[in-house]
Protein backbone atom coordinates (compact mmCIF):
# COMPACT_ATOMS: atom_id res chain seq x y z
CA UNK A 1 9.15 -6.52 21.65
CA UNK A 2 6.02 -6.99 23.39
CA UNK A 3 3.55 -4.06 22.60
CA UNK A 4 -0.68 -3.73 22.67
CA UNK A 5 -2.26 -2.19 19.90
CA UNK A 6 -2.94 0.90 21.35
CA UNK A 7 0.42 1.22 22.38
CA UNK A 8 1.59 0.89 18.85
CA UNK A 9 -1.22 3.14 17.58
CA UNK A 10 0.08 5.72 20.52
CA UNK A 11 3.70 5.29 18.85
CA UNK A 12 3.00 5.39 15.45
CA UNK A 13 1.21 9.28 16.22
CA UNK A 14 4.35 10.09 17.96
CA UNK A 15 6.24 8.94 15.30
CA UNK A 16 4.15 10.88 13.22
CA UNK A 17 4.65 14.59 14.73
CA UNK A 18 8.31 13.97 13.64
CA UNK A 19 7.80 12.48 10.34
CA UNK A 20 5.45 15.52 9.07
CA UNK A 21 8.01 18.12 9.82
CA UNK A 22 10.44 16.27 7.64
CA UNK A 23 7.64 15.75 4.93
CA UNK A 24 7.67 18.79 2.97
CA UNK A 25 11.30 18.61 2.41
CA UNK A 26 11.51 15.26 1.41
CA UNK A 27 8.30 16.21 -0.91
CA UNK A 28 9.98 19.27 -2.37
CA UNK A 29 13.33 17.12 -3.24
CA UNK A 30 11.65 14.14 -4.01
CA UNK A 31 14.03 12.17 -1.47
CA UNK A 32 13.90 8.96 0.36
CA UNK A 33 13.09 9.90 4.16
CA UNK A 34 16.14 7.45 5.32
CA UNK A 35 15.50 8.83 8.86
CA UNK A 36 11.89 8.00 9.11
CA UNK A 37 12.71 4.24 8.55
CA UNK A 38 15.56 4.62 10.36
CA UNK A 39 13.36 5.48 13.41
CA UNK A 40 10.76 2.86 12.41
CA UNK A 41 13.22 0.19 12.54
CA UNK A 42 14.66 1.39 16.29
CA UNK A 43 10.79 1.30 17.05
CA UNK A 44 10.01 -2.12 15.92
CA UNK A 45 8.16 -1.26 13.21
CA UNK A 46 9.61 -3.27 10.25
CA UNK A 47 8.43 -6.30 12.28
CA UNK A 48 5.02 -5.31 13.03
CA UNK A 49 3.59 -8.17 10.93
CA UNK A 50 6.11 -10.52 10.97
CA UNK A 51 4.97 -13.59 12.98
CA UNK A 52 6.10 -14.08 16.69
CA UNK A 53 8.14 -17.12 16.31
CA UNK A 54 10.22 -15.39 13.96
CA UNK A 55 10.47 -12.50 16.77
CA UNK A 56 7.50 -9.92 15.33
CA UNK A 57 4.60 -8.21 16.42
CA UNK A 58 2.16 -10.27 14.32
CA UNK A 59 -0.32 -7.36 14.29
CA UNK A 60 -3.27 -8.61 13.57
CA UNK A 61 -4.86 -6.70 10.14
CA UNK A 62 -7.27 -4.31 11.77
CA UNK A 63 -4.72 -2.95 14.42
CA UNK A 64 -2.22 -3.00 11.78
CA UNK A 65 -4.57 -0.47 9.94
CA UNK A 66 -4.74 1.93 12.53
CA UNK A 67 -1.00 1.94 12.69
CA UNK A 68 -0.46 3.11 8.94
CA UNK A 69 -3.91 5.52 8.92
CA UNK A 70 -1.87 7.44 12.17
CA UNK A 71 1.66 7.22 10.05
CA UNK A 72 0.16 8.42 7.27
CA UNK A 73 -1.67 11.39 8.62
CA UNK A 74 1.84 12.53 9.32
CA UNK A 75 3.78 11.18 6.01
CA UNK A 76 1.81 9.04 4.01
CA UNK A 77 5.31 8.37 1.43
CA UNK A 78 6.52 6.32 4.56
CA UNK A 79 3.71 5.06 5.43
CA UNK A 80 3.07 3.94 1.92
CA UNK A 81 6.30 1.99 1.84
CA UNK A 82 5.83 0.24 5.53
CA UNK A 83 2.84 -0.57 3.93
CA UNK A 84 4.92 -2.65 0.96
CA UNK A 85 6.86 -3.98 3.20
CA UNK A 86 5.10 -4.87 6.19
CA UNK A 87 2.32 -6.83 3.83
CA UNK A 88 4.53 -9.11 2.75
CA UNK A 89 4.36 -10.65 5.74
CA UNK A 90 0.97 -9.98 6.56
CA UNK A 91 -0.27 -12.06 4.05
CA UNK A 92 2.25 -14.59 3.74
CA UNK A 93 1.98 -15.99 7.60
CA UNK A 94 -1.73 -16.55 6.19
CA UNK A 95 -1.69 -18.10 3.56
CA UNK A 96 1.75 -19.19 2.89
CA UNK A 97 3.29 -19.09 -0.86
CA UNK A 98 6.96 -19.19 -0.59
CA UNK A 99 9.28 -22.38 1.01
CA UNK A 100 9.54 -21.39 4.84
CA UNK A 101 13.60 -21.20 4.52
CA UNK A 102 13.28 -18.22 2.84
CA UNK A 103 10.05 -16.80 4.44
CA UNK A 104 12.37 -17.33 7.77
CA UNK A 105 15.19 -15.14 6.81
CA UNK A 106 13.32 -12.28 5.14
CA UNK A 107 11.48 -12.47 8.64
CA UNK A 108 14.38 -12.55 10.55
CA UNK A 109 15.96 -10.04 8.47
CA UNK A 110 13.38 -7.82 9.45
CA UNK A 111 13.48 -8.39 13.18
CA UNK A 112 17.63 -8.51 13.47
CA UNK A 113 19.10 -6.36 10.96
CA UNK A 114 16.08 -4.10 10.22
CA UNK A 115 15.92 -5.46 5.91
CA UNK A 116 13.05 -3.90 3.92
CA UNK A 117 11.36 -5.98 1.23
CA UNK A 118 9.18 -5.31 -1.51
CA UNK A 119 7.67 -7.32 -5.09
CA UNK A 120 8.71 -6.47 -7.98
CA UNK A 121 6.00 -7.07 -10.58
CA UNK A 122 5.18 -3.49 -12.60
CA UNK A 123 6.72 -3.07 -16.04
CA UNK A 124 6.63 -0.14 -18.34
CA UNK A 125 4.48 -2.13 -21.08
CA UNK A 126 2.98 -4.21 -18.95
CA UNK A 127 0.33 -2.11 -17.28
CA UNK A 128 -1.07 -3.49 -14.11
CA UNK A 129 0.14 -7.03 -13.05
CA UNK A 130 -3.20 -7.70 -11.47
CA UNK A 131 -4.77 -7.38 -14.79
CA UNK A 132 -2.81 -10.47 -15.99
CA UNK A 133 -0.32 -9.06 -17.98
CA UNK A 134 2.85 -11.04 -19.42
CA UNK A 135 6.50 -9.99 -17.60
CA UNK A 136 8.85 -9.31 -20.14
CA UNK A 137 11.71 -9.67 -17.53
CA UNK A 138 12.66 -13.26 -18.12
CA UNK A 139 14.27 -16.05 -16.64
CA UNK A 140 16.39 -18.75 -18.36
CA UNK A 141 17.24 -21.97 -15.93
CA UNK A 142 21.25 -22.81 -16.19
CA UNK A 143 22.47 -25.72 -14.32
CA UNK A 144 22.11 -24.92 -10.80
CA UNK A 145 20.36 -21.73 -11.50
CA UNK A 146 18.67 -19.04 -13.29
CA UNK A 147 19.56 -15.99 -15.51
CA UNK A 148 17.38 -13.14 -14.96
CA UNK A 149 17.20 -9.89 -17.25
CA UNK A 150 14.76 -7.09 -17.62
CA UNK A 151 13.09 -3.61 -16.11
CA UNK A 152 11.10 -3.71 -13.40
CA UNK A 153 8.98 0.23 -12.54
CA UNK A 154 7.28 1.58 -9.11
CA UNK A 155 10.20 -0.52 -7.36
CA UNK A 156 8.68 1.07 -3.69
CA UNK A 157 11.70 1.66 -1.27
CA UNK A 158 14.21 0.80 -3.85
CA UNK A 159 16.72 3.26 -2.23
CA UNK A 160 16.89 0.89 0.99
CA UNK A 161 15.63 -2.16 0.26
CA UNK A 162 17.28 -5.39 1.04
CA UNK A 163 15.84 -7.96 -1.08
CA UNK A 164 13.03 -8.41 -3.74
CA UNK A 165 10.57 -10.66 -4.79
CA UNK A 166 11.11 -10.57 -8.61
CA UNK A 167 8.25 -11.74 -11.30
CA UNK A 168 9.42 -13.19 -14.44
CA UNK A 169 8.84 -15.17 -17.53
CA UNK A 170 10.21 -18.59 -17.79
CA UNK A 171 11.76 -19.28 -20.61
CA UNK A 172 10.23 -22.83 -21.54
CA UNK A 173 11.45 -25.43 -24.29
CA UNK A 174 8.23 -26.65 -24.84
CA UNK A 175 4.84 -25.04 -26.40
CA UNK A 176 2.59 -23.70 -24.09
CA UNK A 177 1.10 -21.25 -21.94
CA UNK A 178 3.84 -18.68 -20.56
CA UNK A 179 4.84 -19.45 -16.91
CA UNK A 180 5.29 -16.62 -14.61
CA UNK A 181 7.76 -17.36 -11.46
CA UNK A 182 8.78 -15.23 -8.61
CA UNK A 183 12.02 -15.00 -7.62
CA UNK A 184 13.78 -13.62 -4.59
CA UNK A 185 16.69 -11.40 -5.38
CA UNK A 186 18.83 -9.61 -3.29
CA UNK A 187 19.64 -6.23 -4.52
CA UNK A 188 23.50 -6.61 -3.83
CA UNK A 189 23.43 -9.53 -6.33
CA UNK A 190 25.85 -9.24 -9.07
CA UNK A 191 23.62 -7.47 -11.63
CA UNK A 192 21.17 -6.20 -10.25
CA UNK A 193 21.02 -1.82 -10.00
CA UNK A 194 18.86 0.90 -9.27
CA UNK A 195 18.17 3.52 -11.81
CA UNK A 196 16.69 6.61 -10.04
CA UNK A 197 13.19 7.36 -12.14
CA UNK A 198 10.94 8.54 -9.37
CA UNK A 199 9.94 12.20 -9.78
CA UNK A 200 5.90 11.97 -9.50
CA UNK A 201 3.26 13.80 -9.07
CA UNK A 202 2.38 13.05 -5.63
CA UNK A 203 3.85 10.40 -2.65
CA UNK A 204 7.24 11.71 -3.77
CA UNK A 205 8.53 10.03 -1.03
CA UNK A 206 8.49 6.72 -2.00
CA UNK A 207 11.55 6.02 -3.74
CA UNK A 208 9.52 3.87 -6.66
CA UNK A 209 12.79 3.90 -8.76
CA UNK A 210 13.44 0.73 -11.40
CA UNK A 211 15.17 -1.93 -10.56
CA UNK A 212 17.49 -3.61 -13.36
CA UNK A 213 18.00 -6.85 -13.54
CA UNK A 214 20.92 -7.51 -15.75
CA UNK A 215 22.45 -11.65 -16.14
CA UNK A 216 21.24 -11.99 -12.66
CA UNK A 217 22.44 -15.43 -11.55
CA UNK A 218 20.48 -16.13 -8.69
CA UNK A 219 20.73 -20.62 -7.10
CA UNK A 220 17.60 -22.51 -8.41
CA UNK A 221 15.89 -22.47 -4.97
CA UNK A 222 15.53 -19.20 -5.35
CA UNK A 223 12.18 -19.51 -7.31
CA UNK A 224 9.58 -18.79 -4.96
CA UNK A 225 6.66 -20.34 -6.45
CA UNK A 226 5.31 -20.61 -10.50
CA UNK A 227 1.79 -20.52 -12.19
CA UNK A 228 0.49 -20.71 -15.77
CA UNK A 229 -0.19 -17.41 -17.04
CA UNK A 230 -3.91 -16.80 -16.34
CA UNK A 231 -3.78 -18.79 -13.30
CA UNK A 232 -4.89 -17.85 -10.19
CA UNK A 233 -2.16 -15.40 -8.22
CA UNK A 234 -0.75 -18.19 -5.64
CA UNK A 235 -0.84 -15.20 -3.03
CA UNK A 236 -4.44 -14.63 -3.24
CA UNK A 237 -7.49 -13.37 -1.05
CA UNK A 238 -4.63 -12.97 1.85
CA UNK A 239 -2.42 -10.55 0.08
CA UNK A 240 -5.45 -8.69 -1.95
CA UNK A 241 -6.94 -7.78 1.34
CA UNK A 242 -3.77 -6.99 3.26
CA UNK A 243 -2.82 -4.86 0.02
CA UNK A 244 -5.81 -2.77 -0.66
CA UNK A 245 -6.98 -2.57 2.54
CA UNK A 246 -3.30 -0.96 3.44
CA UNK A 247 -3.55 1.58 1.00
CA UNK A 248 -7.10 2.71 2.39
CA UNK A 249 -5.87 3.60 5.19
CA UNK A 250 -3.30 5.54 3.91
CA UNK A 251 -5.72 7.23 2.03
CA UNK A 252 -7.64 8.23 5.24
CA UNK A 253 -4.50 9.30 7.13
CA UNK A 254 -3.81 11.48 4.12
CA UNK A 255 -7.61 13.15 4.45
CA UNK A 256 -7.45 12.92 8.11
CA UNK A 257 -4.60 15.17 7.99
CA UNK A 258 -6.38 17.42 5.27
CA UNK A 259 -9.61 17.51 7.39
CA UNK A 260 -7.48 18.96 10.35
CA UNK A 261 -5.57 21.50 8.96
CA UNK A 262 -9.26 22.73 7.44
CA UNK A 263 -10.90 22.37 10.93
CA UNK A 264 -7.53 24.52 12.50
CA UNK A 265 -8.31 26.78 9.50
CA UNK A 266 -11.86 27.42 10.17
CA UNK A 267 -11.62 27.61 13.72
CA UNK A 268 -9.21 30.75 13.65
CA UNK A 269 -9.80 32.39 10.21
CA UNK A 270 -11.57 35.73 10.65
CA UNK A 271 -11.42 38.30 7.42
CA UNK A 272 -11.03 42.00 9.01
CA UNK A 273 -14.02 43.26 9.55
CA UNK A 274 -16.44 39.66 9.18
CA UNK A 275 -17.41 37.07 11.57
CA UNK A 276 -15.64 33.82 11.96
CA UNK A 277 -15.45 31.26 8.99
CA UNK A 278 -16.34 28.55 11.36
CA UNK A 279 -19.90 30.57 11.35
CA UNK A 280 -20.08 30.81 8.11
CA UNK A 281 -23.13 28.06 6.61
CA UNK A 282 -21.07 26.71 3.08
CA UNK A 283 -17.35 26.22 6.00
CA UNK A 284 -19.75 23.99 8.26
CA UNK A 285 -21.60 22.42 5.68
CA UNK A 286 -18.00 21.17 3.96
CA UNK A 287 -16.45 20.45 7.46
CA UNK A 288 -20.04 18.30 8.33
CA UNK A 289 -19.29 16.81 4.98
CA UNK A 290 -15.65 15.85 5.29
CA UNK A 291 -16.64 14.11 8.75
CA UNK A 292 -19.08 11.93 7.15
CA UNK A 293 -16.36 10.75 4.34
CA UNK A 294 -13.86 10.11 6.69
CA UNK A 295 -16.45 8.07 9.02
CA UNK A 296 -18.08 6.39 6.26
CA UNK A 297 -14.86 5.21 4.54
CA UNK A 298 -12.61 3.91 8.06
CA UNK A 299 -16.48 2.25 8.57
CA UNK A 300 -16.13 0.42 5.38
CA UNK A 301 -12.47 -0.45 5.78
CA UNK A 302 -12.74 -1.62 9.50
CA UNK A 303 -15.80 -3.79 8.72
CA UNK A 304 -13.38 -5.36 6.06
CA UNK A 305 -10.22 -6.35 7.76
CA UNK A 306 -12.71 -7.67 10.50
CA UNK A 307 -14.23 -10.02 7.79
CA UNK A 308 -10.67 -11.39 6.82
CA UNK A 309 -9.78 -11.34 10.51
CA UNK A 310 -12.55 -13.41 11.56
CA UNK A 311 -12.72 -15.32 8.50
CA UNK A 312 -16.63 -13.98 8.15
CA UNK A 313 -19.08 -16.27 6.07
CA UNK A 314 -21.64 -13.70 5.94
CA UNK A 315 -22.58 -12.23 3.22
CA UNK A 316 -21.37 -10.00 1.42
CA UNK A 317 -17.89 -11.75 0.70
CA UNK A 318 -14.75 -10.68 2.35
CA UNK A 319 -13.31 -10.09 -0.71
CA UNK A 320 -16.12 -8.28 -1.57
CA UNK A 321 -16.14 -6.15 0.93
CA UNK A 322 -12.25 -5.30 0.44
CA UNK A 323 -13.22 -4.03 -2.57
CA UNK A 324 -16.11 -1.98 -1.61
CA UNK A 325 -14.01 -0.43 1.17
CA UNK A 326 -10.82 0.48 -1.11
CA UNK A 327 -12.81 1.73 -4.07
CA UNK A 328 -15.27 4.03 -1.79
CA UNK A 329 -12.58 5.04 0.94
CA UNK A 330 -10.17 6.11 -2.30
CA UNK A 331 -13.25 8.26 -4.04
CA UNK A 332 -14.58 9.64 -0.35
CA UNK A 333 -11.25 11.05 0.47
CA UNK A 334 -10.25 12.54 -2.60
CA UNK A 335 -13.73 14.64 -1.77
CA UNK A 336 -12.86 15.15 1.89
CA UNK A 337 -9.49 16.49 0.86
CA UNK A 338 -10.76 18.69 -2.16
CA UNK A 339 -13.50 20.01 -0.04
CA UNK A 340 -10.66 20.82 2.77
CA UNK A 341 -9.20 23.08 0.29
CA UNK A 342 -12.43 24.81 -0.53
CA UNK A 343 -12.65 25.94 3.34
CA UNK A 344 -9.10 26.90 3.34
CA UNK A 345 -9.28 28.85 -0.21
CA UNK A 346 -6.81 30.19 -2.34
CA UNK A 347 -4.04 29.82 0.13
CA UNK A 348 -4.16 26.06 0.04
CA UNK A 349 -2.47 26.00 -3.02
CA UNK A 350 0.67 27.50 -1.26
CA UNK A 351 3.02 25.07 -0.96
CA UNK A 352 4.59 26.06 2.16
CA UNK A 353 0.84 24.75 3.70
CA UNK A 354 0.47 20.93 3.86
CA UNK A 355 -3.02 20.93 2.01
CA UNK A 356 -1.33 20.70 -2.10
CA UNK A 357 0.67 18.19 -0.89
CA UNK A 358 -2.41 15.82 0.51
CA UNK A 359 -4.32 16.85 -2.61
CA UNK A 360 -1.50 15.52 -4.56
CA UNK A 361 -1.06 12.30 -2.45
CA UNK A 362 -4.71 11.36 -2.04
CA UNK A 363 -5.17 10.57 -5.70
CA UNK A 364 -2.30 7.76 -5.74
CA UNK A 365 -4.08 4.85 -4.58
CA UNK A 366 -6.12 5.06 -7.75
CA UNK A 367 -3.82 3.68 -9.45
CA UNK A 368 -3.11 0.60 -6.83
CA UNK A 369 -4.99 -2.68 -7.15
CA UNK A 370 -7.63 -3.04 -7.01
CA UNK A 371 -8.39 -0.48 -10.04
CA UNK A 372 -11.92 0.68 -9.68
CA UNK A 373 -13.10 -0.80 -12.66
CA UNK A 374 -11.87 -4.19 -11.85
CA UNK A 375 -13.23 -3.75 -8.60
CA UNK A 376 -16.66 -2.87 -9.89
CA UNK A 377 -16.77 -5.69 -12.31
CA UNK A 378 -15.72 -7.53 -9.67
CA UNK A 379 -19.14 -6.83 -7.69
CA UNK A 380 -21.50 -6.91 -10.86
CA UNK A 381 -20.50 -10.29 -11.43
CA UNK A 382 -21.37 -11.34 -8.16
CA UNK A 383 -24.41 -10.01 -8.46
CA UNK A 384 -25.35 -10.41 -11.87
CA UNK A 385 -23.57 -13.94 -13.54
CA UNK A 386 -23.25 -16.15 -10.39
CA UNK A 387 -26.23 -18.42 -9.44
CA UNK A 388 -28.01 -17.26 -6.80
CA UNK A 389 -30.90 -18.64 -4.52
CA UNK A 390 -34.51 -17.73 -4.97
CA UNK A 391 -35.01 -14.07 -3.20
CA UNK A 392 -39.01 -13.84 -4.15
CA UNK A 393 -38.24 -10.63 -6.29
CA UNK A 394 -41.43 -9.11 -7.77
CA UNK A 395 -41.77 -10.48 -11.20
């Protein structure tokens, strides 16, 4: 399916119009929007990143933006979980981690039959896997294979997914560091179920549910890749841009949508007897303010994904800037949406109005890698502990 970016920005809003009519439903009942994805896979969507000689798109990262920023403005719980999906292959025709057999049929899985995947890393004690936690799902090698048993949480599009890519400890007979492998499971292996958790706060959408892993028997070449713990993640730069970058623009689509409904608002609110909101100095002052947010933060996420597109060696560092953009665009929107329901007023908290549910989603990428204080360490170190020429600083 042969399609230029604007053409798959133009179908994505389309797409959009229909998928916000269904949100508030599937918000209220906290239910997997089957129909969105089921229209996203008729579209083409579910092989947006996969590379063309497996039959994709192969958007590049910075159209591939603009595609979830327009799906989000309409739902951002499916365009969340595209997001998990699609970035799998993103990254992975980048900066390849897994043997190509399998990288090939998760690919053409996606093109042919329309499979979602997703990782699953988060555990309920583990915290954040970026922070270098320890799995406590485990795997045992048998002859010709592996045992696999634990929890896994925030399972993204667990209701339809096809296959997972599973991290676990490896159950070693020698002393030594832990090793962590990933394994790719297919969720209608023996063992494997999903217990129904998700009932959030916001991107109810999602279908996060657990995935159980119980005497999973999956062949041995089903190990993906392994590292010491505290080694670097094989995936890295590739999938930490394609990851946080994706859930920026969420985050915009989410205060895009927020900072239209306010605009609407403003434009045809007039209290008997009193002149037009839109008039009024504090409504234009907020509006001017949400414009500059949303500006500022698709600025700083555009200028990113063109880094990693271009492979940019100027300073500062792509992954520097990744982490700039995802930390500022999260902050700026969560302002441009809060300050949308200041203009509106009281009646934003209504739910049958779309502006709770933003406020609620907005905030959910805060707790998505890269978690601001990482992020910010992340920067001061660069700054502050890494040698650095001469700059002729004042003494």
């Amino acid at each position: 399916m042969t399609r230029t970016p604007e053409e798959w920005v133009a179908l994505a809003r389309e797409l959009a119009r229909r998928f916000a009519e269904r949100a508030p439903r599937h918000d209220r009942e906290g239910s997997f929007p089957f129909e969105n994805f089921e229209e996203l896979r008729a579209a083409g969507f579910l092989a947006l990143t996969v590379p063309r000689r497996y039959g994709g798109a192969e958007l590049p990262l910075p159209d591939y933006l603009r595609v979830l920023e327009e799906l989000a403005a309409g739902d951002a719980s499916t365009a969340l979980g595209l997001a998990m999906h699609l970035v799998r292959f993103g990254a992975e025709r980048e900066a390849p981690t897994i043997p190509e057999r399998w990288f090939a049929q998760l690919c053409r899985g996606a093109v042919e039959h329309g499979w979602l995947v997703n990782t699953a890393a988060t555990e309920e004690g583990l915290g954040s896997p970026a922070g270098g936690g320890i799995p406590e799902t485990h795997a045992a090698a048998t002859e010709g294979g592996w045992v696999l048993n634990g929890r896994k949480t925030f399972t993204t599009l667990a209701p339809a997914l096809r296959a997972a890519i599973v991290s676990a400890r490896i159950a070693l007979a020698d002393p030594g560091p832990p090793v962590i492998g990933n394994f790719l499971v297919f969720l209608d292996d023996p063992g494997v179920r999903i217990v129904e958790t998700w009932d959030s706060l916001g991107m109810r959408g999602t279908g996060s549910h657990d995935l159980v892993l119980e005497d999973v028997v999956p062949p041995r070449d089903r190990l993906l890749n392994q590292r010491s713990a505290g080694a670097p993640d094989p995936r890295g730069e590739a999938a930490f841009a394609w990851f946080a970058l994706g859930i920026a623009a969420v985050t915009i689509g989410v205060a895009r949508a927020a900072r239209d409904e306010a605009v609407a608002f403003a434009r045809e609110r007039v209290p008997l007897g009193q002149r037009p909101i839109r008039e009024m100095p504090g409504v234009r002052a907020r509006i001017a303010r949400i414009e500059l947010l949303l500006h500022r933060s698709r600025t700083l996420v555009c200028d990113a994904a063109r880094a990693w597109h271009t492979r940019s060696t100027e300073p500062p560092p792509v992954a520097d800037r990744v982490a700039m953009a995802k930390v500022e665009t999260l902050n700026a929107c969560i302002e441009a949406v809060d300050l949308a329901m200041r203009v509106v007023g009281g009646v934003s908290l209504l739910k049958r109005r779309p502006l709770e549910r933003y406020y609620r989603d907005v905030r959910a990428g805060l707790h998505n890698p890269p978690l601001e204080d990482r992020a910010l360490e992340q920067l001061a170190r660069r700054a502050l502990d890494e040698p650095q020429a001469p700059t002729g600083a004042v003494e």
